[in-house]
C-alpha atoms as a PDB file:
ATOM      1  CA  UNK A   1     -10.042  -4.436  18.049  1.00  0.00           C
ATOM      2  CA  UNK A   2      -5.909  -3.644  18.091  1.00  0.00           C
ATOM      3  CA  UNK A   3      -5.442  -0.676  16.363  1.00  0.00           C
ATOM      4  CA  UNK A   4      -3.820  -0.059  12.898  1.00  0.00           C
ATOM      5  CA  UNK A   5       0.251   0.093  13.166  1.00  0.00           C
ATOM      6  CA  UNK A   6       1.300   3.524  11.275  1.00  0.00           C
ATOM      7  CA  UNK A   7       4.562   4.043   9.958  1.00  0.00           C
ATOM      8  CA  UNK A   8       5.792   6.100  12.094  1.00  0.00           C
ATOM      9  CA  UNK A   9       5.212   3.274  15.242  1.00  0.00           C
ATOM     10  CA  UNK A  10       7.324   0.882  12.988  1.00  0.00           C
ATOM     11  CA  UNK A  11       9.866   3.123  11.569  1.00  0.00           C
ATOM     12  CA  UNK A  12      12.297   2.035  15.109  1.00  0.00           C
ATOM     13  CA  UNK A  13      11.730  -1.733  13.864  1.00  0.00           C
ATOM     14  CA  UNK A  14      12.616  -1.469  10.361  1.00  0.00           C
ATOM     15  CA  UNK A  15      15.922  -2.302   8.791  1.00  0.00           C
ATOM     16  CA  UNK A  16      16.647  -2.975   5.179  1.00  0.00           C
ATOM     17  CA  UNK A  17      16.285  -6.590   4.291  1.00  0.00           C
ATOM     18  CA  UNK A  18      13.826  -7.681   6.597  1.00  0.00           C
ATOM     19  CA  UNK A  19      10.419 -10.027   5.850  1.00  0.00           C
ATOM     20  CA  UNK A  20       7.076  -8.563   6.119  1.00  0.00           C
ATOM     21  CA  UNK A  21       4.100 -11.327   6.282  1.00  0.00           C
ATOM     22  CA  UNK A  22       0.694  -9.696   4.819  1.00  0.00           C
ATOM     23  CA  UNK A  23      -2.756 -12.022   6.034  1.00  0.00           C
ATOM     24  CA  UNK A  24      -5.291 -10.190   4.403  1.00  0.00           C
ATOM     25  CA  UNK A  25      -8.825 -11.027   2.919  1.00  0.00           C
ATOM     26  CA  UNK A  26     -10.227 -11.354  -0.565  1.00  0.00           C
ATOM     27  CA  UNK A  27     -10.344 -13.771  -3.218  1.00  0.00           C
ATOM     28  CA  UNK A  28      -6.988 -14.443  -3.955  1.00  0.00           C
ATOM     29  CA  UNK A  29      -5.494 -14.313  -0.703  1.00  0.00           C
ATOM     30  CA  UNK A  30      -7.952 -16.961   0.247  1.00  0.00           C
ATOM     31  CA  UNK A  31      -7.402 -19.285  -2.656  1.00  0.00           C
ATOM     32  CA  UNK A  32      -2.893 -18.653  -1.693  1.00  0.00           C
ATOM     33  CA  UNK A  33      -3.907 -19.373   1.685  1.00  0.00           C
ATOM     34  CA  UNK A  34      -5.489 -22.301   0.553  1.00  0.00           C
ATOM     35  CA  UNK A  35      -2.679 -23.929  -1.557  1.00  0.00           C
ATOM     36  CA  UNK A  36      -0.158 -22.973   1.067  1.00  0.00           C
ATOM     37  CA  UNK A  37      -2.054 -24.444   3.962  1.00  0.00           C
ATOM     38  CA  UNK A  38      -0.385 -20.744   6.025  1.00  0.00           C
ATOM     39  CA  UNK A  39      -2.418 -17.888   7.409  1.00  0.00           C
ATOM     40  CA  UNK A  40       0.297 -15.558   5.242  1.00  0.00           C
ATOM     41  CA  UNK A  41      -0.702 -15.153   1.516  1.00  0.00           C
ATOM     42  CA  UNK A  42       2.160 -12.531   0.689  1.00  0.00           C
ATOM     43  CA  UNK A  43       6.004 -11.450   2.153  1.00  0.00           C
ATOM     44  CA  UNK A  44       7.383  -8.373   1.226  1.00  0.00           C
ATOM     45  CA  UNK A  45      11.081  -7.282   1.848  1.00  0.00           C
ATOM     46  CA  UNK A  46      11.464  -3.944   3.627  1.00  0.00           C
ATOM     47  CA  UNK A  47      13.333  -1.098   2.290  1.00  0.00           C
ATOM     48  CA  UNK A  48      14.031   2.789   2.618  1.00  0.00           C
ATOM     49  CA  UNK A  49      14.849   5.301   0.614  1.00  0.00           C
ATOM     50  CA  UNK A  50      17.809   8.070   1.178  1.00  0.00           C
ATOM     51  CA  UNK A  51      14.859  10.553   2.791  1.00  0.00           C
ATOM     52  CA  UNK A  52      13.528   7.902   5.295  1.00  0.00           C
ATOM     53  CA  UNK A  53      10.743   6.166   3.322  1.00  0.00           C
ATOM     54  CA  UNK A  54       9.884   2.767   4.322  1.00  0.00           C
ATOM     55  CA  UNK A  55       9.136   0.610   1.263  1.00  0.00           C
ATOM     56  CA  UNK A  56       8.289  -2.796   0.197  1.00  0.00           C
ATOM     57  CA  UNK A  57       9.810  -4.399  -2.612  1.00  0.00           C
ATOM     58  CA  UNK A  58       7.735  -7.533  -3.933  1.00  0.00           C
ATOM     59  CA  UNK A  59       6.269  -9.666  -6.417  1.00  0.00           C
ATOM     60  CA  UNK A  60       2.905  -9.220  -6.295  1.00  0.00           C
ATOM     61  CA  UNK A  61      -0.501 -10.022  -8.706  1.00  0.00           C
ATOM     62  CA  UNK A  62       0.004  -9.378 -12.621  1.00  0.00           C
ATOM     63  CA  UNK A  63       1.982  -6.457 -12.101  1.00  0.00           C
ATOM     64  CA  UNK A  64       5.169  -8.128 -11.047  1.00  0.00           C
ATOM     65  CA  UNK A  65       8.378  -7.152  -8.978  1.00  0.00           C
ATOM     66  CA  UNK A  66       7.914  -3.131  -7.934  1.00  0.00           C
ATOM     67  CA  UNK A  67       8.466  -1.398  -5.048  1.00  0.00           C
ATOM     68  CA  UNK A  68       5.107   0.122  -3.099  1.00  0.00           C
ATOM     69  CA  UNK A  69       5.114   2.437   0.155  1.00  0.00           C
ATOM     70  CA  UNK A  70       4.548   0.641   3.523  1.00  0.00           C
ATOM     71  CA  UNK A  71       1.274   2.424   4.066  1.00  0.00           C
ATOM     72  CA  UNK A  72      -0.224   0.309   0.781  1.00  0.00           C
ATOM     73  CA  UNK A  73      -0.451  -2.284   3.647  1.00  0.00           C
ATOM     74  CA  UNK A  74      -0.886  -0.853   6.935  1.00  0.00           C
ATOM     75  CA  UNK A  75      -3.581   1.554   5.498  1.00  0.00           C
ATOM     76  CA  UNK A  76      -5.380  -1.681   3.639  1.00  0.00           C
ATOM     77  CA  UNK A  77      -8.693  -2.632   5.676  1.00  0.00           C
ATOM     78  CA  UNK A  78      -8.389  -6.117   4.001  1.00  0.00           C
ATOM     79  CA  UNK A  79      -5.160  -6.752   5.456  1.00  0.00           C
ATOM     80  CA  UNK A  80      -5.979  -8.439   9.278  1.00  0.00           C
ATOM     81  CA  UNK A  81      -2.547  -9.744  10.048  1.00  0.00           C
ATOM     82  CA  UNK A  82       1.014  -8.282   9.874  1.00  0.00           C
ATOM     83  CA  UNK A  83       4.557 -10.009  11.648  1.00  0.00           C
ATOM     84  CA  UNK A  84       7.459  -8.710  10.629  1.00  0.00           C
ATOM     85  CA  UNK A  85      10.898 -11.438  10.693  1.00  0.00           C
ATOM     86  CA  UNK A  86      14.660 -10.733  10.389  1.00  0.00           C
ATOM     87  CA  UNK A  87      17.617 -12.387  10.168  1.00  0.00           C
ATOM     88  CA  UNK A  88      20.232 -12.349  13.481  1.00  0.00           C
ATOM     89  CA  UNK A  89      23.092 -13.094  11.125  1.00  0.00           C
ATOM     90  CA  UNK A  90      23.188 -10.668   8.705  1.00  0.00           C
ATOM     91  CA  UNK A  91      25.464  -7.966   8.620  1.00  0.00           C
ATOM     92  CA  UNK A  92      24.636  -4.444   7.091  1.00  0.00           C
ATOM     93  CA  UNK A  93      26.699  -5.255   3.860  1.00  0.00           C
ATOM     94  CA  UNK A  94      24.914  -8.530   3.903  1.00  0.00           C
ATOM     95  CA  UNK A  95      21.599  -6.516   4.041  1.00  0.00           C
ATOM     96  CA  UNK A  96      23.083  -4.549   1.125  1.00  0.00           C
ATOM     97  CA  UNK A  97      23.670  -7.072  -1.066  1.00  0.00           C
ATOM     98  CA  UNK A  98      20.203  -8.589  -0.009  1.00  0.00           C
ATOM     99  CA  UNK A  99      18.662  -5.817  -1.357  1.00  0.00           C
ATOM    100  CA  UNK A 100      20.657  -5.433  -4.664  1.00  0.00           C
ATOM    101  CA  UNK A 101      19.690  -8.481  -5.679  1.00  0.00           C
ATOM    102  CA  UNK A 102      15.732  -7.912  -5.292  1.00  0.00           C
ATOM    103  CA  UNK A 103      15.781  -4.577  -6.596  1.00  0.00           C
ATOM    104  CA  UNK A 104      17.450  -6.173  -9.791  1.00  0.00           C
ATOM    105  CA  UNK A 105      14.719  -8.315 -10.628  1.00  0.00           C
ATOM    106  CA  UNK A 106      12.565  -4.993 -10.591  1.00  0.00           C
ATOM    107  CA  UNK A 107      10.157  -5.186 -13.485  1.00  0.00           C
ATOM    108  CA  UNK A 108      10.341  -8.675 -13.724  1.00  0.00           C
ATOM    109  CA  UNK A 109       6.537 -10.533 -14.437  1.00  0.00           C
ATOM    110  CA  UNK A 110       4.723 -12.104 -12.095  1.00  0.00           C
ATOM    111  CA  UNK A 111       4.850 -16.130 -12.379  1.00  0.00           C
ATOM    112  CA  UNK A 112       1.093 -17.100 -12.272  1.00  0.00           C
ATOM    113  CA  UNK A 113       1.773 -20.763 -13.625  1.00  0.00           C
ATOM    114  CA  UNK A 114       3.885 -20.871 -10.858  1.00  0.00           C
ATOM    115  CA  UNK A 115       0.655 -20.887  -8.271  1.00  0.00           C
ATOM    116  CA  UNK A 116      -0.528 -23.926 -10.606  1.00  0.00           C
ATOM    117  CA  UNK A 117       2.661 -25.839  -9.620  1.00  0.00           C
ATOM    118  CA  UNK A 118       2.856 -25.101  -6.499  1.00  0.00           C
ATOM    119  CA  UNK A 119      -0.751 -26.206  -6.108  1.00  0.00           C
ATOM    120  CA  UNK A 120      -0.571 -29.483  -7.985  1.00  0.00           C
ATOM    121  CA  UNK A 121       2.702 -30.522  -6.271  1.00  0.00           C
ATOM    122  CA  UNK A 122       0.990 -30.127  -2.701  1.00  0.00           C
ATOM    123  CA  UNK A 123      -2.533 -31.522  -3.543  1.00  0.00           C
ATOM    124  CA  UNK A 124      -1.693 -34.198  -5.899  1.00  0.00           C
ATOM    125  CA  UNK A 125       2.020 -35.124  -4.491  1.00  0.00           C
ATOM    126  CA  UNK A 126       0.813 -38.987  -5.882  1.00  0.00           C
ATOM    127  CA  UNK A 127       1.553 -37.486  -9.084  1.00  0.00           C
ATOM    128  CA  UNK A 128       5.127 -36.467  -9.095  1.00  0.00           C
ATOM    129  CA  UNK A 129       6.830 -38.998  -6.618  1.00  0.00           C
ATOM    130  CA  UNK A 130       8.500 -39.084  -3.500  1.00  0.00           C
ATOM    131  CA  UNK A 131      10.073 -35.968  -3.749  1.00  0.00           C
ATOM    132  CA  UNK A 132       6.830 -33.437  -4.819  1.00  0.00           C
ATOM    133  CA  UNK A 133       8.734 -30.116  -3.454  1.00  0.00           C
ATOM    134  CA  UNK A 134      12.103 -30.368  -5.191  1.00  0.00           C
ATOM    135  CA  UNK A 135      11.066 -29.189  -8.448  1.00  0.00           C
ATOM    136  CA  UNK A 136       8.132 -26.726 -10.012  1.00  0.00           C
ATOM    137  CA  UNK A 137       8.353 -27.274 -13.967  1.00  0.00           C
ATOM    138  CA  UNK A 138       5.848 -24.243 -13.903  1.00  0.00           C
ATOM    139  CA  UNK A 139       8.523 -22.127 -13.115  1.00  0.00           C
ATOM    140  CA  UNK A 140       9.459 -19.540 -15.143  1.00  0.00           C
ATOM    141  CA  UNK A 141      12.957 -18.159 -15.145  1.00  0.00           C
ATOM    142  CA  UNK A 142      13.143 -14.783 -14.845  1.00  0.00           C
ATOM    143  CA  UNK A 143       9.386 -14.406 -12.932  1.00  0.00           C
ATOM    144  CA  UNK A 144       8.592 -14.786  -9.470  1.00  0.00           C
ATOM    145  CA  UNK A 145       5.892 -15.132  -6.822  1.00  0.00           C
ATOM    146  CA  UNK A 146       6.765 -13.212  -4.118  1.00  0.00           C
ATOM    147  CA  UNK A 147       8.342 -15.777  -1.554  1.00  0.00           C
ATOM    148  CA  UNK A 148      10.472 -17.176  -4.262  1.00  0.00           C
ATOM    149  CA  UNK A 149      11.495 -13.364  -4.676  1.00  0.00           C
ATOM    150  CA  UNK A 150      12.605 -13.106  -1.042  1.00  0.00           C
ATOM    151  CA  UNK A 151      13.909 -16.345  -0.710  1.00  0.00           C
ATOM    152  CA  UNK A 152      16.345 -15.409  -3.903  1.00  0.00           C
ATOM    153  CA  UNK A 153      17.125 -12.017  -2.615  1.00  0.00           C
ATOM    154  CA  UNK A 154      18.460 -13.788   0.797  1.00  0.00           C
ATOM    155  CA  UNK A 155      20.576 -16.748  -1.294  1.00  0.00           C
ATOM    156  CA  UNK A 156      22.214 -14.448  -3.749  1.00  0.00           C
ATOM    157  CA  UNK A 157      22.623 -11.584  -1.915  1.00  0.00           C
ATOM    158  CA  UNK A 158      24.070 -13.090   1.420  1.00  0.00           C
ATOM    159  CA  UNK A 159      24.447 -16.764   0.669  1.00  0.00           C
ATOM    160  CA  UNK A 160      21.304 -17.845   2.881  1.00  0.00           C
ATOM    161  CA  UNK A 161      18.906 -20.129   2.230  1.00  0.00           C
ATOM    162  CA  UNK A 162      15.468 -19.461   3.662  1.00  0.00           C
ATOM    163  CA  UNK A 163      13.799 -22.069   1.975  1.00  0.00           C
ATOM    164  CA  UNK A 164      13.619 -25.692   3.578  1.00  0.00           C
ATOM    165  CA  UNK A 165      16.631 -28.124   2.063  1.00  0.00           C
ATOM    166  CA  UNK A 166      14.189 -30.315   0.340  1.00  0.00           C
ATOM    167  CA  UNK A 167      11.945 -27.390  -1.190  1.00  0.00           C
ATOM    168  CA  UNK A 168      12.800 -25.770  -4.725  1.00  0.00           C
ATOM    169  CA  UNK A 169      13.019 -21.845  -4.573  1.00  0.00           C
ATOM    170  CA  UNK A 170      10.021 -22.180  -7.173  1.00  0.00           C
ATOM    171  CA  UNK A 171       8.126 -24.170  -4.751  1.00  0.00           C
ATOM    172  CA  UNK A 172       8.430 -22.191  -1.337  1.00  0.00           C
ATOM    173  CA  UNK A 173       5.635 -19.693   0.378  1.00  0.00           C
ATOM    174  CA  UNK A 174       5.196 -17.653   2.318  1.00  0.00           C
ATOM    175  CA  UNK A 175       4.379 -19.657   5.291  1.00  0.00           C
ATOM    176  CA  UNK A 176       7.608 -21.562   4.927  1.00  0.00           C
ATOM    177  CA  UNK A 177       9.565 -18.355   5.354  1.00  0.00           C
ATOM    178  CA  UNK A 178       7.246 -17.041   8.252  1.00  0.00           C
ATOM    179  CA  UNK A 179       8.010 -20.693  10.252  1.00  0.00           C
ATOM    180  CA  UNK A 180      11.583 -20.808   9.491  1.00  0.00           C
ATOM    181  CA  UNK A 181      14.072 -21.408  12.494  1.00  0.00           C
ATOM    182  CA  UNK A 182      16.621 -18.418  10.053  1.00  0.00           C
ATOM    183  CA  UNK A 183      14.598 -15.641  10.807  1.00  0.00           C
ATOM    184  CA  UNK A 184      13.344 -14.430  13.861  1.00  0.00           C
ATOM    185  CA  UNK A 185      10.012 -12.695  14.864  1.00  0.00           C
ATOM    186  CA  UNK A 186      10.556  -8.894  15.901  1.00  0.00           C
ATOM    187  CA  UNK A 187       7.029  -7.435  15.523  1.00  0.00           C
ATOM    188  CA  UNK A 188       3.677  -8.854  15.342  1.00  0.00           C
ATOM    189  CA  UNK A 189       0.035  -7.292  14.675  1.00  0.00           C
ATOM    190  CA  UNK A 190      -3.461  -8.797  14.137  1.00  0.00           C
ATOM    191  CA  UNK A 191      -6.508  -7.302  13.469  1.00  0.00           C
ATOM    192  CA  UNK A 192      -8.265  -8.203  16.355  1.00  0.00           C
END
C-alpha cells in the first residue's frame, strides 16, 4: 500500500490555479463515477493563503462553492486516488485572474439537477439528438458542480477553455478535464 501524500510532500508541487482529481469511495462518488464513465468523481482548484496554506476551492455536495484545507482530502481514508494537472500556458497573472473568478462564485449552491442532466444526456443521448453534450437545460445559472466550476474559473479568468469544443460548460466532468490534452499531469497518487 503507497502511503498517504501530506501536505508538506506536496507543498513544492502546488501553485495557485492548478486541478486536483479526488477518486474516492462511497455512495455518491460511485453513482458520479457512474454517470461520468471516469475513475475521478470530484476536481478541486488549488489555492494558498498569504501564511502558506494550501486550499481547495470547489463545488462540492449541498453545501456549494467554499474553500476547504488540502488535508480534508489527503487525510480522507475514502479517498484512493489523487493526480494533480496544470496548465503550461498560464502565466502568474493568468493564475490570478483564474482564481478571482472561482473565489467569486463563493457561496454559490450546488447544482444537483445538474447531475440529472448530465446523466440523461449521456445515457439516453436518443433523446435529445445528434448533439446530446451541447446543452444541459438542468443547468442552473448561478450554481455549479464542481468541474463546471473549474472549467469557468479557467475561461473567464484566462480565456481557456478546458472543456471539449462540442461539450456545454454545464455538461463537462471531471474526467473530461483529467484527459484533456490543456493540462498536463505533474503529480499522481493511488491508494495502492
Amino acid at each position: 500500500m503507497t502511503p498517504r501524500p501530506t501536505v508538506q510532500a506536496l507543498l513544492p508541487k502546488l501553485a495557485p490555479a492548478q486541478l486536483l482529481f479526488i477518486e474516492r469511495q462511497g455512495f455518491i462518488s460511485w453513482a458520479i463515477r457512474r454517470i461520468t464513465g471516469s475513475r475521478w468523481s470530484h476536481v478541486v482548484l488549488m489555492d494558498q493563503t498569504r501564511s502558506g496554506i494550501a486550499i481547495t476551492l470547489e463545488a462540492a455536495d449541498l453545501q456549494g462553492v467554499k474553500a476547504l484545507r488540502l488535508e480534508r482530502y489527503l487525510e480522507d481514508l475514502g479517498v484512493t486516488g489523487l493526480r494533480l494537472r496544470d496548465s503550461t500556458v498560464v502565466t502568474p497573472e493568468d493564475r490570478a485572474k483564474i482564481m478571482e473568478a472561482a473565489w467569486l462564485q463563493v457561496g454559490k449552491g450546488y447544482d444537483v439537477p445538474q447531475m440529472l442532466g448530465m446523466w440523461a444526456r449521456r445515457r439516453l443521448a436518443w433523446l435529445f439528438g445528434r448533439h446530446p453534450l451541447k446543452r444541459n437545460r438542468l443547468d442552473a445559472k448561478g450554481r455549479y458542480v464542481c468541474s463546471e466550476l473549474a472549467s469557468l474559473a479557467y475561461e473567464v479568468g484566462a480565456g481557456i477553455r478546458l472543456a471539449p469544443p462540442d461539450v456545454a460548460m454545464g455538461q463537462v466532468d471531471p474526467g473530461m478535464l483529467a484527459e484533456t490534452a490543456k493540462l498536463l499531469t505533474v503529480w499522481e497518487w493511488n491508494a495502492g
